[in-house]
Structure formats: structure tokens, C-alpha cells
Protein backbone atom coordinates (compact mmCIF):
# COMPACT_ATOMS: atom_id res chain seq x y z
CA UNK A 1 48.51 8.18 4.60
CA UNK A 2 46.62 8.53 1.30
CA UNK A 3 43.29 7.35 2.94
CA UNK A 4 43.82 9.98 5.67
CA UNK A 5 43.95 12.60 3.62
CA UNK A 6 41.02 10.94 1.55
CA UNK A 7 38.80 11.05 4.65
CA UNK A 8 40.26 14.92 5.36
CA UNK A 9 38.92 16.19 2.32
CA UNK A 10 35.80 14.04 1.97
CA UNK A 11 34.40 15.97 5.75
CA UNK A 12 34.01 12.64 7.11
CA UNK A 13 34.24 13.96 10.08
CA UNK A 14 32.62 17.00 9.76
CA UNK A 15 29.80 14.67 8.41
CA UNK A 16 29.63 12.99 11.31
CA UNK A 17 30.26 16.24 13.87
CA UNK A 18 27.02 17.78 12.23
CA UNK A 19 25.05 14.53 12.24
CA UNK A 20 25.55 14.59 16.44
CA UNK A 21 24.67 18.38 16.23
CA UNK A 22 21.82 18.12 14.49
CA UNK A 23 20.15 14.86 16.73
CA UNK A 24 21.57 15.28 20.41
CA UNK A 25 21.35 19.66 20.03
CA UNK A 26 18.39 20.32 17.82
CA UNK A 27 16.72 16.99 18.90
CA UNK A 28 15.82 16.18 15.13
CA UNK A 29 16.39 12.72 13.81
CA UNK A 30 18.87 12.12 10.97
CA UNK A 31 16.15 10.00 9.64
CA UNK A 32 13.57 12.77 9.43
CA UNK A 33 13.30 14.89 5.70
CA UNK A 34 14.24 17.77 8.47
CA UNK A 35 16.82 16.23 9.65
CA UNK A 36 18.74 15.24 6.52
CA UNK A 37 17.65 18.94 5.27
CA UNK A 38 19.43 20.66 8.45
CA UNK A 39 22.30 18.44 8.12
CA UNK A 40 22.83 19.32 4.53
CA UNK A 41 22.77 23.13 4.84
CA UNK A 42 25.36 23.26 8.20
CA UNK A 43 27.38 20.63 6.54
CA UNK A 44 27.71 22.11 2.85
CA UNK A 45 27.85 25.48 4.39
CA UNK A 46 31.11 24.56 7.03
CA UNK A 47 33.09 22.62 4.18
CA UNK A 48 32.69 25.10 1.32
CA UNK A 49 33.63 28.14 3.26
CA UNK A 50 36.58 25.99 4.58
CA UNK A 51 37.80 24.91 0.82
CA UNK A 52 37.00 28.34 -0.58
CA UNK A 53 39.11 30.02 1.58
CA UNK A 54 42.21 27.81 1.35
CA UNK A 55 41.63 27.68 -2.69
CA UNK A 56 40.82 31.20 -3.26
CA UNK A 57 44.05 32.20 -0.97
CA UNK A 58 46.47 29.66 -3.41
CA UNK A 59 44.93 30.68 -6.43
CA UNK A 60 45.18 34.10 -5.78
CA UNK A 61 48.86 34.14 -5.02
CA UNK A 62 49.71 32.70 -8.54
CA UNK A 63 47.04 34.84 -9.73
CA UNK A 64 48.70 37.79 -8.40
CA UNK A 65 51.32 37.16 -11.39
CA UNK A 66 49.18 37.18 -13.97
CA UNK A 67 47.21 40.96 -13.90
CA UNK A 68 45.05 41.67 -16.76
CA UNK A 69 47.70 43.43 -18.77
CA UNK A 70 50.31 40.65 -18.54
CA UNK A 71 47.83 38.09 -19.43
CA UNK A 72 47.24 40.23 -22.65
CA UNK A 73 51.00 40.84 -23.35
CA UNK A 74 51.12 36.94 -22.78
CA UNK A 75 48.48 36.09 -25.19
CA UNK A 76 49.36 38.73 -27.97
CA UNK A 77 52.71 36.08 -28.51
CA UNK A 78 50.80 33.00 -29.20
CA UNK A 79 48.56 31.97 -32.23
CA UNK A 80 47.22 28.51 -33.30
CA UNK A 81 46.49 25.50 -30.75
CA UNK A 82 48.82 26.70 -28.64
CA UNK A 83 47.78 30.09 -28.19
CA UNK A 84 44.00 28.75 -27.31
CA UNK A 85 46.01 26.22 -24.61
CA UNK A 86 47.14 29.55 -23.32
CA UNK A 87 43.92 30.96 -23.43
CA UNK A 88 42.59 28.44 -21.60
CA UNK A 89 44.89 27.67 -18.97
CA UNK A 90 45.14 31.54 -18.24
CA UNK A 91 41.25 31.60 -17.76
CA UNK A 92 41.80 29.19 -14.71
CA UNK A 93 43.53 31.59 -13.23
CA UNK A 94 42.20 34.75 -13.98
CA UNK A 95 38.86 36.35 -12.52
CA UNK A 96 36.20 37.02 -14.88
CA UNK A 97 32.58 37.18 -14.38
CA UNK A 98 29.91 38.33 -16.99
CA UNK A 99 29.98 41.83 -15.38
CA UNK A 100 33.86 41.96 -16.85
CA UNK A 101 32.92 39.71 -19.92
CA UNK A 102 33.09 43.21 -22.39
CA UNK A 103 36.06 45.25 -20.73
CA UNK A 104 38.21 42.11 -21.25
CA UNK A 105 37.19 41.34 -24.73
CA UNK A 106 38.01 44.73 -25.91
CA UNK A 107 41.29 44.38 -23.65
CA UNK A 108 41.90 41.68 -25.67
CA UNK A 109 41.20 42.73 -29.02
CA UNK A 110 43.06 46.09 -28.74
CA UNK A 111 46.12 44.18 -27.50
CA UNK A 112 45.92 42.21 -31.19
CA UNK A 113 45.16 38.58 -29.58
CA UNK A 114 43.03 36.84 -31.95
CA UNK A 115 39.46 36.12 -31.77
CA UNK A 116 39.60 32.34 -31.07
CA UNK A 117 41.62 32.65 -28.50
CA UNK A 118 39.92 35.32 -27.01
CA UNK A 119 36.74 32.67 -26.98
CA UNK A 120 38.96 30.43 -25.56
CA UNK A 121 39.34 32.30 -22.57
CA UNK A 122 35.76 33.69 -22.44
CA UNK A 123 34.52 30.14 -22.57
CA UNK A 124 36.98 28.60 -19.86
CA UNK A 125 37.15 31.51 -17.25
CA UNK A 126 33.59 31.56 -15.86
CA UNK A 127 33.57 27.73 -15.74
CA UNK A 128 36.78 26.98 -14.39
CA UNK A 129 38.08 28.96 -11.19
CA UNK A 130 39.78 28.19 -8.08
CA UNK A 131 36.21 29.14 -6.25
CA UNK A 132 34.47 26.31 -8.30
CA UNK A 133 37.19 23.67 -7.80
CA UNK A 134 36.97 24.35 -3.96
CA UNK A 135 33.82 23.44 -4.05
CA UNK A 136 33.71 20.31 -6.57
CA UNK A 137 36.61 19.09 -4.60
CA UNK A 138 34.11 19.24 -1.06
CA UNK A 139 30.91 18.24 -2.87
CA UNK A 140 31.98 15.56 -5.01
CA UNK A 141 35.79 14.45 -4.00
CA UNK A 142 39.04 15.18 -6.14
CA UNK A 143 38.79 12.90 -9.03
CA UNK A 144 35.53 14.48 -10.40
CA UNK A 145 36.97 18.11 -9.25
CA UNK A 146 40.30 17.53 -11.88
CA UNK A 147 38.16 16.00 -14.27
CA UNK A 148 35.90 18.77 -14.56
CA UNK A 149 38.96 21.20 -14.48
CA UNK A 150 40.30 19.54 -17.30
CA UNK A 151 37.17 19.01 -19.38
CA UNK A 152 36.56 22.85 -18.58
CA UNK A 153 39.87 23.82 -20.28
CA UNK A 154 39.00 21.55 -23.46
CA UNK A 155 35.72 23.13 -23.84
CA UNK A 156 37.17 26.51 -23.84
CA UNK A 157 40.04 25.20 -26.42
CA UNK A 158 37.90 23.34 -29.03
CA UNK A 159 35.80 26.31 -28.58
CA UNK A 160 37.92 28.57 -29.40
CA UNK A 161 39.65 26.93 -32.42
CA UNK A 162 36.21 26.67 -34.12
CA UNK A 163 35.32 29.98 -33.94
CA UNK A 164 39.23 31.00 -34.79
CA UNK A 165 38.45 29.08 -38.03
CA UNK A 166 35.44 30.28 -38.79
CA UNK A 167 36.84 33.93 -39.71
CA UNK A 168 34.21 35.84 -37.73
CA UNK A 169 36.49 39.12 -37.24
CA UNK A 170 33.69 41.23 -38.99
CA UNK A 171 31.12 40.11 -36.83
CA UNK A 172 32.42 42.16 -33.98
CA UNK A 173 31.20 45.79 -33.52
CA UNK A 174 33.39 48.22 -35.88
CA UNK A 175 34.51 50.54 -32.65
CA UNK A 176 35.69 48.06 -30.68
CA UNK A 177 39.18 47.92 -33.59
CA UNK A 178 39.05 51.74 -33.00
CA UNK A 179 39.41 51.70 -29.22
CA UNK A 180 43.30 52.29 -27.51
CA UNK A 181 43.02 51.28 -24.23
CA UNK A 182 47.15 52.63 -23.78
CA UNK A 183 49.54 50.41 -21.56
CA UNK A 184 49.27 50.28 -18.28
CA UNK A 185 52.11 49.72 -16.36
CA UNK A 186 53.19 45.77 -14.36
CA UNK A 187 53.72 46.71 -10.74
CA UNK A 188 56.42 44.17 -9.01
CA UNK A 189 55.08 42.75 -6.01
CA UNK A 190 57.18 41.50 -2.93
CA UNK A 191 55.92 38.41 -1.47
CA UNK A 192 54.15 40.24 1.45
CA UNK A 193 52.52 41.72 -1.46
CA UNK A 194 51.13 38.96 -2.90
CA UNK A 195 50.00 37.64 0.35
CA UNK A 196 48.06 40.72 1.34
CA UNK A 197 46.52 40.51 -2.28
CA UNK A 198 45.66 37.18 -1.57
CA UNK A 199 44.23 37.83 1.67
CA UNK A 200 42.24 40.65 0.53
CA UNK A 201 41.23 38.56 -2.42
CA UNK A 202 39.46 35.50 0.10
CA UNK A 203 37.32 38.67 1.61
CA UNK A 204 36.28 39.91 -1.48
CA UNK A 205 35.27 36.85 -3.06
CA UNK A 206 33.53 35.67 -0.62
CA UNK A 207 31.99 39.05 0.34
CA UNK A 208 30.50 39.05 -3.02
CA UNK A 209 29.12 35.12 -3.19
CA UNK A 210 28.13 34.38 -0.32
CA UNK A 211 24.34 35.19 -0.65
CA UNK A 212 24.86 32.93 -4.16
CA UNK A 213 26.50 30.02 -1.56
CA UNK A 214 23.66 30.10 0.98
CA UNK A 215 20.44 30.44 -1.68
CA UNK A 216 22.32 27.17 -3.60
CA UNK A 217 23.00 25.53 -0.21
CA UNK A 218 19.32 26.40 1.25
CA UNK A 219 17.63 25.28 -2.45
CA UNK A 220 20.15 22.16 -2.32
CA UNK A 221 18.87 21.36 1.75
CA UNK A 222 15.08 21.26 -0.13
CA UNK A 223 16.25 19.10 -2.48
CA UNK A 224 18.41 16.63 -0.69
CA UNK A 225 15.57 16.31 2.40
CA UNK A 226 12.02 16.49 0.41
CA UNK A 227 12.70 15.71 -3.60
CA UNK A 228 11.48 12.43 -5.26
CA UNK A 229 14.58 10.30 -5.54
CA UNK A 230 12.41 7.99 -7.92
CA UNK A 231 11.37 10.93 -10.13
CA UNK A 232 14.50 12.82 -10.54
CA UNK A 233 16.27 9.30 -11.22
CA UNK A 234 13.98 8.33 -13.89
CA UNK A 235 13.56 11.51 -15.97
CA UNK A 236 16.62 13.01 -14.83
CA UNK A 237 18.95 10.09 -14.12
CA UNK A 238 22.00 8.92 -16.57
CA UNK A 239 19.60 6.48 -18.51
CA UNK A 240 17.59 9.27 -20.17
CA UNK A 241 19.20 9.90 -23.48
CA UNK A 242 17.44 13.89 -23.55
CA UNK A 243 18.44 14.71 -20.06
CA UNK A 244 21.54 16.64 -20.29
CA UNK A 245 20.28 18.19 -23.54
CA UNK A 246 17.51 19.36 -21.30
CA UNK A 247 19.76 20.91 -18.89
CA UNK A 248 22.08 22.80 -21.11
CA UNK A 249 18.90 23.68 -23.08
CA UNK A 250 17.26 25.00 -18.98
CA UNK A 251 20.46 26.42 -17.97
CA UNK A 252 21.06 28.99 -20.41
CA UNK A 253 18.22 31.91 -19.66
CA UNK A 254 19.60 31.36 -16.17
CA UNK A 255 21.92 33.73 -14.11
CA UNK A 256 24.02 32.44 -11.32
CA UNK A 257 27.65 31.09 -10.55
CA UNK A 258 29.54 28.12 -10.01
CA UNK A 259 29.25 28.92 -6.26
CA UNK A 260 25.44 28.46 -6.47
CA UNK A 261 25.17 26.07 -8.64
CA UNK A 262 27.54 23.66 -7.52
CA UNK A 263 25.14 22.81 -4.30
CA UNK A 264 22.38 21.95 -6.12
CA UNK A 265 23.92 20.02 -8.25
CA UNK A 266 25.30 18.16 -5.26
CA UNK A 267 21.75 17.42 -3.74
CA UNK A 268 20.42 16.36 -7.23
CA UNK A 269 22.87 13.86 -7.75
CA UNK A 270 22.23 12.51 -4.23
CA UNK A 271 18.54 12.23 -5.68
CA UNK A 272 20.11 10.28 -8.93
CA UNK A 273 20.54 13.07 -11.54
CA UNK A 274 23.43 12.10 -13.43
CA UNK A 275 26.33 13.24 -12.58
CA UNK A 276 26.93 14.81 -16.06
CA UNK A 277 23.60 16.03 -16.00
CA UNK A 278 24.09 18.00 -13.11
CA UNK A 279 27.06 19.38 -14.10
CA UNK A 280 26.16 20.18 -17.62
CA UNK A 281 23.47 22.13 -15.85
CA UNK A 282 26.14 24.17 -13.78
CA UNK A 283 27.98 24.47 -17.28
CA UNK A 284 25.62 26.12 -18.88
CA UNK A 285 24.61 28.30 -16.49
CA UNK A 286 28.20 29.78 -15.83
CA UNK A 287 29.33 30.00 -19.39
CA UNK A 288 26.09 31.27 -20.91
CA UNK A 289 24.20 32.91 -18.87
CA UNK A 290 21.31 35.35 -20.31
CA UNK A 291 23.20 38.42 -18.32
CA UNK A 292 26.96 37.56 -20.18
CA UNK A 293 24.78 37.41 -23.89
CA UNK A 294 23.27 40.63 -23.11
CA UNK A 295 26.50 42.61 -22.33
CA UNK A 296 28.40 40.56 -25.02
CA UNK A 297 26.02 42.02 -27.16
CA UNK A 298 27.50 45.14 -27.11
CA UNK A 299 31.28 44.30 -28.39
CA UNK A 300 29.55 41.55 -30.67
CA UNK A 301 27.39 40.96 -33.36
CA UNK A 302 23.91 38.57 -33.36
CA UNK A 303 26.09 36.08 -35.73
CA UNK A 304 29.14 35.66 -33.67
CA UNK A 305 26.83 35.46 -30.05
CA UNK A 306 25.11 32.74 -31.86
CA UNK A 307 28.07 30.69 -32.75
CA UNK A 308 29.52 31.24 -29.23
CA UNK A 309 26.54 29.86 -27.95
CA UNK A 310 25.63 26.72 -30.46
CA UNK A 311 29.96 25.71 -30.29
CA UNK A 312 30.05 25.87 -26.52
CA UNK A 313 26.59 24.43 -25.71
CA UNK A 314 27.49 21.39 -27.88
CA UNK A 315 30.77 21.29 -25.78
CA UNK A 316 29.34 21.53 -22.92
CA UNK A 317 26.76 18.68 -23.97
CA UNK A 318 29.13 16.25 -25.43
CA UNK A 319 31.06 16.49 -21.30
CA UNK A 320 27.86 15.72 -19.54
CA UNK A 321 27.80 12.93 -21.71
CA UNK A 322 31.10 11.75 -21.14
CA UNK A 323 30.68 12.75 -16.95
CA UNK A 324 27.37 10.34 -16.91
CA UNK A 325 29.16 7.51 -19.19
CA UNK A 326 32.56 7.24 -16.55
CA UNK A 327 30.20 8.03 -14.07
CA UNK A 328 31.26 4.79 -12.09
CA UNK A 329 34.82 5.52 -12.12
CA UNK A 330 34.20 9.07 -10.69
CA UNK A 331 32.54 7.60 -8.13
């Protein structure tokens, strides 16, 4: 039973569905760079809209009990370690994207939850998401989908208990303490409710990504089909000490999402990239992206951007580390 539902959500046999497709339709050989290019694109593209619609639909029903204002009212009860546990668990959950990176924070700090645990859910939210774990879970199998999850959540939570302890309160813009955002009232929802939201939820999400899905899936069909397996694995490949210091270092000044991301790191691991490297790479692009900074920026001072940035890089580093040193029992 367990290694049928292994094979189900490995695509085995969509693997093999779009290998036929691709020689006996198309008339290109698997063997060709072509071939393993057109495979890759039809094949990513078929599983991820498949997982991302069945994640985004579950997620979205639990999510449809946690709206922004009860996730505040939630938050405003907890201080310490457990409060950033909180903070990070609720980021799985609940959507955020750089373009809703200063609306929250101020959300947050008008509601009286403290700054740590504010970074706590800043850090986890963009990196952790049921879109993301849809994706993982096709690309790279379960085991390396939970782990990320839950290396994800400890990033955000170490995170945000150094920067709780660092006492940075001044460092964030005097009117932001000034601003009352008023209450906004919970509205009950019936189960049909929270279907519909659901529903509606799938379209919108993937409404909005899907141009990131296909440019990662198109760049990842390049990769997998014409890259230098030899080069990637030697200056990119879990034996280079600098590599996912590189990548954290190469991933920040970029703007994308997990949804992107999360392709190409597929077809560079393929290549041998570490594993860690690849994802360290995704990371860092999610969490601190150039865009996020910028609008950060205007809640935030220089001082506290910079310790974001420094405390969650090095967290981010230290997990590609640990991804590329269990590597083998990932895979």
C-alpha cells in the first residue's frame, strides 16, 4: 500500500505517460538534449498544477480560520519561545508575499505583538506555504518536502528570538506606534463557506503564479536538457565548502517565489547541485528578496533591515548545510 502511494506521488506514471508522448507523438528521442528538455517542461508543468491545486484547496480551508485579524488577536496572547512557535507555525498558513510584507507588520505592531515574533512570521511565511510544499512534495518526494517545512519554521523561530533579544523596538519608523488600524470584525463561515473560499483561493493563486511556474519550468527544461552536469557538480555540487554561501550570497538581489524557484532548483540538482545548495538558493530568494527590503524599508529602519537580513541569511546558510550533509537520507 505504502509503495503505491509512493509511486502516486513520485508521477511515475506520469513520467512514463510523457516519456511515450514525447517519442511516439513528437517523434523526439528521450535520449536527445530536446527530448529530455520537452519531457521536463510537460512533466513538471502536469504534476505541479496537479499538487498545487489539491494543496492550495487543503490549505486554504484551514486557512480560512485563521484571517489576518485573528492571527493578530492570536499572537497578541503569546510572548517568549512560544509566541515565536506561534509565529511561525501561523506563517505556514497564512498568505504573505513581499507586496503585503508592510501592511502586516504594522498590523502586527498596532495589535501589540512583539517584534521578534513579528520576524518570526515575516521570516517563515514567504518560505513556507502550502504552494511551495506542493511543489517540493512533486519535485523532490515527501521526506525532503517535511524536512524543508520544518527547517522553514526553525529559521523563522531562531530568527525571531534573536532579533526579540536584541531590543531593536527603536529601530522601527516612529509612525508606525502612532498608527490605529481599529478592529475589524471575524465573520463566521459555514462550511460551504470555506469551501467556496477555498475554491476561489486555487484560482487566484494560481492566476497570479502561473507565469512565475512556466518561466521556472521553461529555465529548469534548459537546464535539465543542455547544462554541464560535470561543471555544475564540481563548483556547485555538495563537496564545495563556498557553494551554498554563494547561493544565499546570489539569491538575495533576486525577485521571484517559491513557485519559480522550486523548478530550477529541481533541474540543478538533477545536474548535481547540492541539494542544500539548491534550496538555500530558493531560500534566499523567497525570504529576502531585493523587492521585500525595499518596502520593509518603509516601516523599518537601515539597522533593523540589516539584522533581519545577516540573522536569517546565516539561518538559511547553516540549512543548506545541513540539506547537503543528510543529503543521502533525503534521497
Amino acid at each position: 500500500m505504502l509503495k503505491w502511494i509512493s509511486g502516486i506521488l513520485k508521477f511515475s506514471w506520469l513520467d512514463k505517460l510523457v516519456a511515450k508522448l514525447v517519442e511516439n507523438v513528437f517523434g523526439i528521442s528521450m535520449t536527445t538534449n530536446l527530448g529530455s528538455s520537452v519531457h521536463f517542461f510537460i512533466y513538471d508543468s502536469i504534476k505541479i498544477i496537479i499538487l498545487l491545486g489539491i494543496m492550495i484547496f487543503a490549505i486554504s480551508y484551514i486557512r480560512s480560520y485563521f484571517p489576518p485579524e485573528k492571527t493578530k488577536k492570536i499572537l497578541s496572547r503569546f510572548s517568549g519561545i512560544t509566541g515565536n512557535i506561534m509565529a511561525s507555525l501561523l506563517g505556514i498558513v497564512t498568505p504573505f508575499c513581499s507586496c503585503s510584507s508592510v501592511p502586516i507588520f504594522i498590523g502586527f505592531v498596532e495589535a501589540g505583538v512583539p517584534l521578534g515574533l513579528t520576524f518570526s512570521f515575516l521570516i517563515t511565511s514567504p518560505i513556507v506555504n502550502e504552494a511551495a510544499f506542493a511543489i517540493l512534495l512533486a519535485s523532490f518526494g515527501l521526506k525532503i518536502a517535511v524536512v524543508y517545512v520544518i527547517t522553514g519554521v526553525v529559521v523563522g523561530i531562531v530568527g525571531g528570538l534573536i532579533i526579540g533579544s536584541l531590543h531593536l523596538e527603536k529601530e522601527v519608523e516612529e509612525y508606525v506606534y502612532e498608527i490605529q488600524m481599529g478592529e475589524i470584525a471575524i465573520e463566521e463561515l459555514s462550511s460551504q463557506d470555506r469551501i467556496r473560499f477555498a475554491i476561489d483561493n486555487v484560482k487566484d493563486i494560481i492566476k497570479r503564479v502561473w507565469i512565475y511556474l512556466v518561466i521556472g519550468i521553461a529555465v529548469g527544461a534548459i537546464i535539465h536538457g543542455w547544462a554541464p552536469a560535470p561543471l555544475l557538480a564540481k563548483y556547485a555540487g555538495p563537496n564545495n565548502p563556498f557553494s551554498v554561501i554563494v547561493a544565499v550570497v546570489l539569491g538575495i538581489p533576486l525577485y521571484s517565489n517559491a513557485l519559480g524557484t522550486i523548478p530550477i532548483a529541481e533541474a540543478l540538482i538533477n545536474k548535481g547541485v547540492g541539494i542544500g545548495t539548491a534550496l538555500s538558493f530558493m531560500m534566499a530568494v523567497t525570504a529576502l528578496s531585493l523587492p521585500e527590503m525595499i518596502l520593509l524599508r518603509k516601516v523599518i529602519k537601515p539597522k533593523l533591515i540589516k539584522a533581519f537580513v545577516i540573522i536569517t541569511g546565516i539561518g538559511i546558510i547553516f540549512v543548506g548545510y545541513l540539506f547537503n550533509a543528510i543529503a543521502h537520507l533525503l534521497i
